[in-house]
N, C-alpha and C. Protein backbone atom coordinates (compact mmCIF):
# COMPACT_ATOMS: atom_id res chain seq x y z
N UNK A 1 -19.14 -78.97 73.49
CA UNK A 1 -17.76 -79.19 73.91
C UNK A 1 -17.04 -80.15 72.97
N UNK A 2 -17.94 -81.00 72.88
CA UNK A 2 -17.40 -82.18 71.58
C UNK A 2 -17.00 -81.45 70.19
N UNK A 3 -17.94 -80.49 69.66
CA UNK A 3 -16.87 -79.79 68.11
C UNK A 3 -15.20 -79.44 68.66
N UNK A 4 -15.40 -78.43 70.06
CA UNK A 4 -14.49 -77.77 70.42
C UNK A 4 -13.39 -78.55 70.10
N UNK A 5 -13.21 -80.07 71.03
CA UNK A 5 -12.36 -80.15 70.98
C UNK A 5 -11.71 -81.19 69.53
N UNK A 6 -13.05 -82.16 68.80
CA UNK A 6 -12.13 -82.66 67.73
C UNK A 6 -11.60 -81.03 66.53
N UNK A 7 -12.14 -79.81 66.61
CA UNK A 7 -11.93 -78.56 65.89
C UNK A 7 -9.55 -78.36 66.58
N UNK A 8 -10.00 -78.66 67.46
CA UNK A 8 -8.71 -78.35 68.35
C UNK A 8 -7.24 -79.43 67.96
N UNK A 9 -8.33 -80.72 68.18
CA UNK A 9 -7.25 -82.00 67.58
C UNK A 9 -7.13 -81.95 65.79
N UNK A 10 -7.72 -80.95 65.27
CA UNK A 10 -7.53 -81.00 64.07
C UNK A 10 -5.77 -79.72 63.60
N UNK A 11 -5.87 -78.84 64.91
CA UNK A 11 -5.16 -78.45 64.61
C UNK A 11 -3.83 -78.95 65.11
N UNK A 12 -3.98 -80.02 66.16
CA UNK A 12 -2.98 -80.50 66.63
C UNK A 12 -2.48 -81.46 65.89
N UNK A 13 -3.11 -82.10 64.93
CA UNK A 13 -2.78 -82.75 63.63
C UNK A 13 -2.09 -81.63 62.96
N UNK A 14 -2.54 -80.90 62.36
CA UNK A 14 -1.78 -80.18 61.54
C UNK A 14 -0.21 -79.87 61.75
N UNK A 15 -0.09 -79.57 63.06
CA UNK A 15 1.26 -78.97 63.43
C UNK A 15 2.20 -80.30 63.94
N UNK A 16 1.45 -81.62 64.10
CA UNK A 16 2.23 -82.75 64.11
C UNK A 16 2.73 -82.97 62.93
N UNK A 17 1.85 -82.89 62.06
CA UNK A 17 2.06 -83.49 60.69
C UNK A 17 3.27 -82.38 59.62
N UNK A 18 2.94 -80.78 60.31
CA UNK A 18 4.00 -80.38 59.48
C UNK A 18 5.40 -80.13 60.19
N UNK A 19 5.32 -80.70 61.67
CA UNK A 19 6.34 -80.99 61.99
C UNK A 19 7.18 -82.28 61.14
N UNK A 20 6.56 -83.10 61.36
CA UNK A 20 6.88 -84.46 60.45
C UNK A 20 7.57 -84.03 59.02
N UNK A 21 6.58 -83.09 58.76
CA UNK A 21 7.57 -83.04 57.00
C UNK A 21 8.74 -82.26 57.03
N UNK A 22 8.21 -81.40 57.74
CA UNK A 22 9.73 -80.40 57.87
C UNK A 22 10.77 -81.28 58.31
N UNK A 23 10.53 -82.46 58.97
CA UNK A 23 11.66 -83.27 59.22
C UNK A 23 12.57 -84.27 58.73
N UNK A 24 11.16 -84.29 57.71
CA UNK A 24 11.75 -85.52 57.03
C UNK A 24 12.43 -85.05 55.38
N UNK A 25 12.06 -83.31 55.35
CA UNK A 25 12.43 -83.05 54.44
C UNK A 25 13.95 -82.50 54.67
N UNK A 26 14.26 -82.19 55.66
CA UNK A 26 15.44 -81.78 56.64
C UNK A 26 16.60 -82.90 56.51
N UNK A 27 16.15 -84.07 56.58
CA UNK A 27 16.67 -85.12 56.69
C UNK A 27 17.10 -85.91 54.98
N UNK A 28 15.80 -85.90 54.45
CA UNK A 28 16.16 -86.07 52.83
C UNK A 28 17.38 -85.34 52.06
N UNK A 29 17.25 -84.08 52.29
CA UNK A 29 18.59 -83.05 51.91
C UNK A 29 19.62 -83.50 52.43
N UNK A 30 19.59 -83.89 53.79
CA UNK A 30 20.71 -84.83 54.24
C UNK A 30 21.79 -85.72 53.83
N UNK A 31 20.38 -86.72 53.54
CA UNK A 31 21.05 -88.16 52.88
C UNK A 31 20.96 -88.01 51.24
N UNK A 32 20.57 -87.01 50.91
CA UNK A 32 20.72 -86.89 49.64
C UNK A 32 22.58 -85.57 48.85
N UNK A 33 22.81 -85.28 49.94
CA UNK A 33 24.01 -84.99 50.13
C UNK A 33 24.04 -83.04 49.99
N UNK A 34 23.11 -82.73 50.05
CA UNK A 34 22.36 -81.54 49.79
C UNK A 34 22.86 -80.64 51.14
N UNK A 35 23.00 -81.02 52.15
CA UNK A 35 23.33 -80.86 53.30
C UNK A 35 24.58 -81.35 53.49
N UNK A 36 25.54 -80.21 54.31
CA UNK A 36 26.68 -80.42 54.45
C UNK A 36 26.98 -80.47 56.06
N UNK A 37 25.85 -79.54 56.59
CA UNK A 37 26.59 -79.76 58.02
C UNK A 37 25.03 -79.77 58.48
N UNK A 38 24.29 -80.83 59.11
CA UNK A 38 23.26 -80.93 59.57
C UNK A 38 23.00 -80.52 60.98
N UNK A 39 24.30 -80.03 61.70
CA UNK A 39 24.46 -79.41 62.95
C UNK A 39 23.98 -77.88 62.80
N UNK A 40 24.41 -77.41 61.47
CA UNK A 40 24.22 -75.90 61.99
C UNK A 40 22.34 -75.89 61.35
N UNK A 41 21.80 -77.01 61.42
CA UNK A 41 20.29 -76.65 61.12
C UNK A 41 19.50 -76.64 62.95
N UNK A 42 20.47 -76.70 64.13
CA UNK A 42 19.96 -76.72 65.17
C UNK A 42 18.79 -75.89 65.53
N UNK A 43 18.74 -74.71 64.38
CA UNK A 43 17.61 -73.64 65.37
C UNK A 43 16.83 -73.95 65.07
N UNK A 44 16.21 -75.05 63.94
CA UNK A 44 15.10 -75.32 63.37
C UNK A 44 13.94 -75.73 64.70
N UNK A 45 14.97 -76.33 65.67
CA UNK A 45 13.53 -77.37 66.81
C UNK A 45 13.25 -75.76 67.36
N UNK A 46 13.94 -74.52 67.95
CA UNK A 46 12.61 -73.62 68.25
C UNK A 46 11.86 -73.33 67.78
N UNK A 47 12.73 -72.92 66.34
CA UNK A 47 11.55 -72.50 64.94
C UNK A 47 9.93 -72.99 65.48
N UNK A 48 10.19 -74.56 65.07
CA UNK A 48 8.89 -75.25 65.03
C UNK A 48 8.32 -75.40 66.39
N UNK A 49 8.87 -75.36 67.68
CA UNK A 49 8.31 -75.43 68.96
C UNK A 49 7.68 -74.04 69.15
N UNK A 50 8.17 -72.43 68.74
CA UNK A 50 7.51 -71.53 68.53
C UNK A 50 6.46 -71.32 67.55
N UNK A 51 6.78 -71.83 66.38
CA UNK A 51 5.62 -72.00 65.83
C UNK A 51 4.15 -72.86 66.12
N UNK A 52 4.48 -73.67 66.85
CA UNK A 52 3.10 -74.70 67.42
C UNK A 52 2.49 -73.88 68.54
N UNK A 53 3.87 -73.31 69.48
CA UNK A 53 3.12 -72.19 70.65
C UNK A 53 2.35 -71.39 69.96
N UNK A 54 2.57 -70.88 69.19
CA UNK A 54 2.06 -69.11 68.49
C UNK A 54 0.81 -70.33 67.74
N UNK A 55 0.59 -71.22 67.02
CA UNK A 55 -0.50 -71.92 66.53
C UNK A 55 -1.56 -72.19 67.70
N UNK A 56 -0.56 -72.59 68.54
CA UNK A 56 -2.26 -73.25 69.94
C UNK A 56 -2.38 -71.70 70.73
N UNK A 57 -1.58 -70.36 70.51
CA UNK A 57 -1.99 -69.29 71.44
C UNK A 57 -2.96 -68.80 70.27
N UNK A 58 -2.74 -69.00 69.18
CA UNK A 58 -3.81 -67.71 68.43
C UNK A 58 -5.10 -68.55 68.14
N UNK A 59 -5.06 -70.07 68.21
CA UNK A 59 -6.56 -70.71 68.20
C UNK A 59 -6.88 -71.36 69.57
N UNK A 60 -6.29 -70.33 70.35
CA UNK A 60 -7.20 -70.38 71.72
C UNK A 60 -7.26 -72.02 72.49
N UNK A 61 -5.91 -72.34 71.92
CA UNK A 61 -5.91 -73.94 72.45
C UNK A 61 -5.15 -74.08 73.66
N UNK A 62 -4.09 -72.75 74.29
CA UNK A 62 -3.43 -72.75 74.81
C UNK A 62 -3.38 -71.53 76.00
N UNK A 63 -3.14 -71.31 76.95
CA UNK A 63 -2.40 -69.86 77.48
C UNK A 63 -2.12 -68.69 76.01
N UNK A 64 -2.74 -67.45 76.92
CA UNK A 64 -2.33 -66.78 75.68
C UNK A 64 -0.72 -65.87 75.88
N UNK A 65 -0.08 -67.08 76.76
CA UNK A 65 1.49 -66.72 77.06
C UNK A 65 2.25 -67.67 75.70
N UNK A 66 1.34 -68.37 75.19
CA UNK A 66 2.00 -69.19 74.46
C UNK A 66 2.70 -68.39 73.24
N UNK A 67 1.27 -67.05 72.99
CA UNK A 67 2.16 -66.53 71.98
C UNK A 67 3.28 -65.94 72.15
N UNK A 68 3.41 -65.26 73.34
CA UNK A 68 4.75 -64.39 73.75
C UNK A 68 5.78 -65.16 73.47
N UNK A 69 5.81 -66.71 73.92
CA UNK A 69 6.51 -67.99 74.31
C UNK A 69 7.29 -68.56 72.55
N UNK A 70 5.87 -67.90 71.64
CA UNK A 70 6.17 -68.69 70.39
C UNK A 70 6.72 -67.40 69.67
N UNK A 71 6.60 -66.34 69.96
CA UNK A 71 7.51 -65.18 69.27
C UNK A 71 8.77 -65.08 69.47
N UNK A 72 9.02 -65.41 71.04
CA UNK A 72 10.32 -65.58 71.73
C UNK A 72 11.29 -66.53 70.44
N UNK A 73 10.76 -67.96 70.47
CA UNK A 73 11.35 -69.28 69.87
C UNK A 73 11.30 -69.09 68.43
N UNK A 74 10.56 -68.42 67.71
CA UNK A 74 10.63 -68.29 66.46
C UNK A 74 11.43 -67.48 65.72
N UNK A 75 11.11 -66.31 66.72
CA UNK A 75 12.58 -65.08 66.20
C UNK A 75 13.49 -65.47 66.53
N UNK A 76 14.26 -66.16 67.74
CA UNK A 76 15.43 -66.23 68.33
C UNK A 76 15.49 -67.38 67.28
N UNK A 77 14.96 -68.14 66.94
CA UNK A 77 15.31 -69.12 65.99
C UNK A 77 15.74 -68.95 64.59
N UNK A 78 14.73 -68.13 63.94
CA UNK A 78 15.28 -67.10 62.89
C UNK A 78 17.02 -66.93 63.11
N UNK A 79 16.79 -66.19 63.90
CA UNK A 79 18.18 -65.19 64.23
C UNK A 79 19.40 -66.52 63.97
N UNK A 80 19.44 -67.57 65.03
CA UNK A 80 20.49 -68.25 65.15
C UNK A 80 20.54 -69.14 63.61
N UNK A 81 19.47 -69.33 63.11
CA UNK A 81 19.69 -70.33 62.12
C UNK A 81 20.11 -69.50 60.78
N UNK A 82 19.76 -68.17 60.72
CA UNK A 82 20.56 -67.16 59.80
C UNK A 82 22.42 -66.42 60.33
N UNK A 83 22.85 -67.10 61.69
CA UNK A 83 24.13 -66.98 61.67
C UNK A 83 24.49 -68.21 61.82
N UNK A 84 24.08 -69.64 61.55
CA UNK A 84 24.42 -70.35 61.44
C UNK A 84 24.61 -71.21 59.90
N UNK A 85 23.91 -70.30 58.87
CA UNK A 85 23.36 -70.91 57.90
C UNK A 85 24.00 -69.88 56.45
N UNK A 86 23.67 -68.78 57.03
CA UNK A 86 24.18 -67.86 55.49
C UNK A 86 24.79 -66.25 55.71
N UNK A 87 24.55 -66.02 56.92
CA UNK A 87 24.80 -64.75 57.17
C UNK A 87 25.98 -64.58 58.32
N UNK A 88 26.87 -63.45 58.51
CA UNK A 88 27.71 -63.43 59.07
C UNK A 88 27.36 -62.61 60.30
N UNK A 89 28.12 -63.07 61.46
CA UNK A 89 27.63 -61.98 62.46
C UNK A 89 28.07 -60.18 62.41
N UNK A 90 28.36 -59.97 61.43
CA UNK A 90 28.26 -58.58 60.71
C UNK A 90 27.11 -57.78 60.15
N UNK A 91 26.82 -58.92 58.93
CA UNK A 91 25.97 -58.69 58.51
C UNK A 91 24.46 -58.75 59.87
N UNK A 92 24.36 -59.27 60.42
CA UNK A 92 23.15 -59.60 61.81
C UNK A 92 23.15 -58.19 62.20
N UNK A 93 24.64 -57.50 62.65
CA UNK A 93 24.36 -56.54 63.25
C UNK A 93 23.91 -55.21 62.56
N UNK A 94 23.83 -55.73 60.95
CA UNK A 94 23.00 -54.40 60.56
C UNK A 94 21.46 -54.73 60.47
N UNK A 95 20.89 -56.23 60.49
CA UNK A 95 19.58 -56.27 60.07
C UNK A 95 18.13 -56.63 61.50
N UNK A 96 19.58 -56.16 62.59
CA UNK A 96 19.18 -56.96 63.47
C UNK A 96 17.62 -56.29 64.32
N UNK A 97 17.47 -54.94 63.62
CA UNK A 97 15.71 -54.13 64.48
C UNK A 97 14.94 -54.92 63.29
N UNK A 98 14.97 -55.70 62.62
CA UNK A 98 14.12 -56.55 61.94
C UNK A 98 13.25 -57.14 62.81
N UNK A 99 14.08 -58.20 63.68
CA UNK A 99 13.32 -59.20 64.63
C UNK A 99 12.21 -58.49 65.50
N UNK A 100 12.74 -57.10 66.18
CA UNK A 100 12.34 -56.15 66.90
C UNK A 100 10.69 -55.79 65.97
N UNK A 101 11.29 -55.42 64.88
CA UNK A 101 9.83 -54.92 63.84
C UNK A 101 8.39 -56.27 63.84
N UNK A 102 9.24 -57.63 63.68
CA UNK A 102 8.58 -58.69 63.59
C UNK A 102 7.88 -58.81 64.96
N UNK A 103 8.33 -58.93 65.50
CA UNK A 103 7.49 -58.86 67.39
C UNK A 103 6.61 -58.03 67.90
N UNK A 104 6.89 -56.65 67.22
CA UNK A 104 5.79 -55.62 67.47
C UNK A 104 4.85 -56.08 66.27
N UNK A 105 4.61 -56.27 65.36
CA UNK A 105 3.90 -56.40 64.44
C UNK A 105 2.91 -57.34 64.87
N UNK A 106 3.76 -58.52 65.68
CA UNK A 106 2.95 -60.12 65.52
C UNK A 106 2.26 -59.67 67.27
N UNK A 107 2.88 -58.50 67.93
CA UNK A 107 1.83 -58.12 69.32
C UNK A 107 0.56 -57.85 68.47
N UNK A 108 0.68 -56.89 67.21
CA UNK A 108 -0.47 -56.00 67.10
C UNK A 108 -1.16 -56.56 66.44
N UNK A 109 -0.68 -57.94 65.74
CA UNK A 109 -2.25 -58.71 65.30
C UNK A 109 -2.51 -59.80 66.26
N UNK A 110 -2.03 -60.01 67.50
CA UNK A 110 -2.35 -60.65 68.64
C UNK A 110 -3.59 -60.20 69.18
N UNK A 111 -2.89 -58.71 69.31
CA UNK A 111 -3.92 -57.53 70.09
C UNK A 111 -5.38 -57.66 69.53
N UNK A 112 -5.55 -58.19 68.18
CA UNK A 112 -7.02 -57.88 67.56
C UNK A 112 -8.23 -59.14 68.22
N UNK A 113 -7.29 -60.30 68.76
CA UNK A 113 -7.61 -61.28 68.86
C UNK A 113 -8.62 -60.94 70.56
N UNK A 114 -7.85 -59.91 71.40
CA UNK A 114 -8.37 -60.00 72.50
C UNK A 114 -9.72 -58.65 72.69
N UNK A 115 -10.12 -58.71 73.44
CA UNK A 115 -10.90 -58.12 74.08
C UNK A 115 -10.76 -56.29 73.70
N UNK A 116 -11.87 -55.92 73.97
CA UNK A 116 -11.16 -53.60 73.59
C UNK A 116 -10.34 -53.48 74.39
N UNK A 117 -10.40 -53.54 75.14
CA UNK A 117 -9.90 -53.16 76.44
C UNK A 117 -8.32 -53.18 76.81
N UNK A 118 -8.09 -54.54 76.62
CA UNK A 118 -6.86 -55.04 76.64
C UNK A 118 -6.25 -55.11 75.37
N UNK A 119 -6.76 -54.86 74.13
CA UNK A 119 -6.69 -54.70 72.71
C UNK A 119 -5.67 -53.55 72.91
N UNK A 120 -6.13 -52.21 73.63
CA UNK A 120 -5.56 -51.16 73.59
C UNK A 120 -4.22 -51.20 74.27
N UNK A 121 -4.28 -52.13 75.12
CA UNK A 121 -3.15 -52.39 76.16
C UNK A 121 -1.53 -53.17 75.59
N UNK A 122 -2.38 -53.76 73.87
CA UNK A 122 -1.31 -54.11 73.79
C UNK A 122 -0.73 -53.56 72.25
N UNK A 123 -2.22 -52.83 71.75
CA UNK A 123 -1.48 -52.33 70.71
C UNK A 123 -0.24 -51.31 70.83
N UNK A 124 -0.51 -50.02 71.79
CA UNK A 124 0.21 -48.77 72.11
C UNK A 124 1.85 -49.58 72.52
N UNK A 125 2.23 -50.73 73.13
CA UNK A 125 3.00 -50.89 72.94
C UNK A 125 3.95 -51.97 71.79
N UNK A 126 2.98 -52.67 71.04
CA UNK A 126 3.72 -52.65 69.64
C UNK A 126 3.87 -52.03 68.65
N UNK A 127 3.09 -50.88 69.10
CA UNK A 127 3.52 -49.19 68.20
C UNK A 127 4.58 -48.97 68.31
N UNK A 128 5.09 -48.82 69.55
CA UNK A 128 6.24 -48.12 70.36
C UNK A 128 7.52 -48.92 69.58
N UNK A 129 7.16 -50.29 69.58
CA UNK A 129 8.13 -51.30 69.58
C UNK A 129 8.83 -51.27 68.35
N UNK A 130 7.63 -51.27 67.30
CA UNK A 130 8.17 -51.05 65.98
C UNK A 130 8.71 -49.82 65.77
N UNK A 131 8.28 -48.40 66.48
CA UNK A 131 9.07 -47.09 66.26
C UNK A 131 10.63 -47.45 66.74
N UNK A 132 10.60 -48.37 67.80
CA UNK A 132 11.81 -48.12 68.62
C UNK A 132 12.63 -49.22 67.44
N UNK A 133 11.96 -49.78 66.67
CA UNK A 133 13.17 -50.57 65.58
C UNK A 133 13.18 -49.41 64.78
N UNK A 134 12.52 -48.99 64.41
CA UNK A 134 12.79 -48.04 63.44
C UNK A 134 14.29 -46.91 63.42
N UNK A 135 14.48 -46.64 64.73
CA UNK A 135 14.94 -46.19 65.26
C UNK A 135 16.31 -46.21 64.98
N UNK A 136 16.74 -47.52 65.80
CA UNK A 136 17.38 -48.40 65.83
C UNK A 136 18.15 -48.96 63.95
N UNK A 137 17.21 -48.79 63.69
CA UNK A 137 17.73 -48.96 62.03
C UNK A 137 18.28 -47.72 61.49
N UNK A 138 18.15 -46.55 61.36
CA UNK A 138 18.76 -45.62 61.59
C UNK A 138 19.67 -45.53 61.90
N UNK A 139 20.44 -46.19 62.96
CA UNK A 139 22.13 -46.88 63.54
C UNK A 139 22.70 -47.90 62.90
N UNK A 140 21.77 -48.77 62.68
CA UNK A 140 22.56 -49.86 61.86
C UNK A 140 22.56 -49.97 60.82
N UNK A 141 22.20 -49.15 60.10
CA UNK A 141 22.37 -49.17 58.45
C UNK A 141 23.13 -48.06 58.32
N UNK A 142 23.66 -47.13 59.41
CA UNK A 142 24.47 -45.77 59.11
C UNK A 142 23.85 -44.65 58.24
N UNK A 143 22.18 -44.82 58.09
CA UNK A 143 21.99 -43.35 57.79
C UNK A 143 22.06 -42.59 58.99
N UNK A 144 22.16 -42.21 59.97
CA UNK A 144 22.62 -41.44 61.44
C UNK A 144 23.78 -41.87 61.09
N UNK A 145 24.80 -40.89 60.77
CA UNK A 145 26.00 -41.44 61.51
C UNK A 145 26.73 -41.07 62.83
N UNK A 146 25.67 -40.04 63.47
CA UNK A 146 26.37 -40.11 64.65
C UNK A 146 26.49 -41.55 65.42
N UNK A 147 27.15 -41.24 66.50
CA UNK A 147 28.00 -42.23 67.59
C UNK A 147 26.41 -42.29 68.35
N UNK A 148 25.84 -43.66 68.45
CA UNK A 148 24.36 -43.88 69.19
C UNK A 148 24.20 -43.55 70.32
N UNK A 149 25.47 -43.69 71.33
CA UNK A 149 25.39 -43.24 72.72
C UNK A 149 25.11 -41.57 72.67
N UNK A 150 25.67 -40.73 72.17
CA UNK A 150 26.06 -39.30 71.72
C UNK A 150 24.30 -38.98 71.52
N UNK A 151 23.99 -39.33 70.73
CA UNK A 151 22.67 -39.29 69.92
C UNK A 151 21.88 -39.51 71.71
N UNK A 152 21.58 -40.84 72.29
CA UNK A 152 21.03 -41.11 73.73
C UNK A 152 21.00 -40.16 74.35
N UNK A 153 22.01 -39.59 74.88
CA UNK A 153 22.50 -38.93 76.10
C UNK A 153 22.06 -37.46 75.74
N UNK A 154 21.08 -37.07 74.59
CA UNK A 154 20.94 -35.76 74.06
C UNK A 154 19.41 -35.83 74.08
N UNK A 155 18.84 -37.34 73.67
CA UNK A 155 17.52 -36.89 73.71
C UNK A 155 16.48 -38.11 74.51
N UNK A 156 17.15 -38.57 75.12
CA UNK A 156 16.66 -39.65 76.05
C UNK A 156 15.49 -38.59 76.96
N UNK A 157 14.93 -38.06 76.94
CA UNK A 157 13.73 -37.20 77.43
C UNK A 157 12.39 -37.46 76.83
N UNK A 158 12.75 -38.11 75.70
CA UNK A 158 11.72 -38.00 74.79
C UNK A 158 11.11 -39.33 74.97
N UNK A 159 11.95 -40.28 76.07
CA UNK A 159 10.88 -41.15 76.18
C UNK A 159 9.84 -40.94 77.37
N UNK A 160 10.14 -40.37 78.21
CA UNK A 160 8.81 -39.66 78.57
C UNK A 160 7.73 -38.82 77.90
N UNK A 161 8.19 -38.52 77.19
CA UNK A 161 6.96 -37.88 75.85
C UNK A 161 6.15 -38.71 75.53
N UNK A 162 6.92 -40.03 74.78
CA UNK A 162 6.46 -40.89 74.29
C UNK A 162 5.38 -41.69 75.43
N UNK A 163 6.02 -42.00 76.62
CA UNK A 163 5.28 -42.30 77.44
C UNK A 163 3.79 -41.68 77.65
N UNK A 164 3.96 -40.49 77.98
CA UNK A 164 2.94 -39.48 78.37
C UNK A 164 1.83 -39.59 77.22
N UNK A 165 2.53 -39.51 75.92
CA UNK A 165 1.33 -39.56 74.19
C UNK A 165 0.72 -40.78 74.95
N UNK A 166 1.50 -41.88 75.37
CA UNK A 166 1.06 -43.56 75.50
C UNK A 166 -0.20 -43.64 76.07
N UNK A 167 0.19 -43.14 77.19
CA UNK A 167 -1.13 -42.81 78.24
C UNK A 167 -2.23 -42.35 77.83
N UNK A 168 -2.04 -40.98 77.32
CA UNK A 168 -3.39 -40.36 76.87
C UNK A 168 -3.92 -41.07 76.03
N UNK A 169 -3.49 -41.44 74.71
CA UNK A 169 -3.84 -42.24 73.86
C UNK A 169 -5.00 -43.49 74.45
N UNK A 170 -4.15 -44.62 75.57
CA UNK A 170 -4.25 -45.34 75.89
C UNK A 170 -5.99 -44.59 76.58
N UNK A 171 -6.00 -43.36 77.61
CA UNK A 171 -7.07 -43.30 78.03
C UNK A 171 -8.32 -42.73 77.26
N UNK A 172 -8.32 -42.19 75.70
CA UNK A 172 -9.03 -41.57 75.09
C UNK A 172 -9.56 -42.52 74.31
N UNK A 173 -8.40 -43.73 73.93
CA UNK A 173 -9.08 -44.79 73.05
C UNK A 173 -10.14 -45.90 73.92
N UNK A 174 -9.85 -45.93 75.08
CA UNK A 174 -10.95 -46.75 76.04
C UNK A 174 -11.91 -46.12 76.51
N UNK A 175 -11.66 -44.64 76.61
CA UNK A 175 -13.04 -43.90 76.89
C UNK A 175 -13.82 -43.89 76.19
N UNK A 176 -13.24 -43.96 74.70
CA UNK A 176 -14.17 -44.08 73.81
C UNK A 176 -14.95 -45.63 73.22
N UNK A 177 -14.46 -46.47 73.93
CA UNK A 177 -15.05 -47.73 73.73
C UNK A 177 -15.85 -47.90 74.93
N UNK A 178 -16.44 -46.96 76.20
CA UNK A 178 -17.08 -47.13 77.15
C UNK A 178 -17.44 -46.08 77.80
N UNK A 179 -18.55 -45.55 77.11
CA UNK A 179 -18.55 -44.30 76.71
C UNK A 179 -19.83 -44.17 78.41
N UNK A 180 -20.12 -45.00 78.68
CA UNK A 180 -20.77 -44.90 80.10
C UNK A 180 -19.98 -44.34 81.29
N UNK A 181 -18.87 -44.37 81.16
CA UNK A 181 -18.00 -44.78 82.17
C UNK A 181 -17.77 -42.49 82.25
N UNK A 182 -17.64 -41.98 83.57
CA UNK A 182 -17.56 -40.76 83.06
C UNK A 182 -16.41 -40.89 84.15
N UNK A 183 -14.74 -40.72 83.29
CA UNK A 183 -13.74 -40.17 84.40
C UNK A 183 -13.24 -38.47 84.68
């Protein structure tokens, strides 16, 4: 129990300590005149409060809600500190199934971390997640140029398809990791 936990306070050092620099380097640009409006650096405290969640959920120091908790704070942090910082809320609305891509991605190397079982439970839907940015990008970059609702209202069926693949998938890939089991 004793490695466990100085292994644990080592990482809780780490994320103190690069909290610390990020701050003090935040602050140097500051007073060094580098920085003009130190208000619009506000999204930085989720940034780093999601980033320490997503650090203590993936080394098992924490709830493994922490990562959901630290994807939440990191992207939404992203997001605000790129319309606060260089990008216009125009430009956001074309890049915006990015964040979407980033979340399914960071489920599906979550997913490797847990168990088969529940592995499967969470890959099939950061598959989905990243198709459904994909999607979605398709609209906001205007290669579709139809009208998105128009496009919806024609093939919104297909997420029951998708559903239905989900399932089977979901039950062929666990049958096959428990191969005792006869349903």
């Amino acid at each position: 129990m004793k490695s466990l936990r100085s292994k644990n306070s080592g990482y809780r050092y780490l994320v103190l300590g690069g909290g610390f620099l990020l701050l003090g380097f935040v602050l140097l640009m500051w007073t060094l005149g580098l920085l003009h409006r130190l208000s619009s650096l506000w999204p930085l405290v989720p940034i780093i409060i999601g980033s320490a969640s997503l650090i203590f959920g993936f080394h098992g120091m924490g709830p493994e809600a922490s990562v959901f908790v630290g994807i939440f704070l990191t992207v939404g942090g992203v997001f605000f500190l790129m319309i606060t910082t260089f990008m216009s809320v125009v430009e956001i609305t074309r890049v915006w199934p990015v964040f979407m891509t980033i979340a399914g991605v960071s489920l599906a190397v979550f997913s490797f971390h847990r168990e088969t079982g529940s592995r499967i439970s969470l890959i099939v839907p950061s598959i989905f997640i990243v198709l459904l940015s994909a999607v979605f990008f398709l609209f906001s970059l205007n290669i579709v140029q139809q009208d998105f609702i128009a496009v919806v209202t024609v093939w919104w069926p297909i997420l029951f398809v998708a559903i239905g693949v989900g399932i089977i998938l979901f039950h062929l890939l666990n049958r096959n990791d428990h191969p005792d089991r006869s349903e």
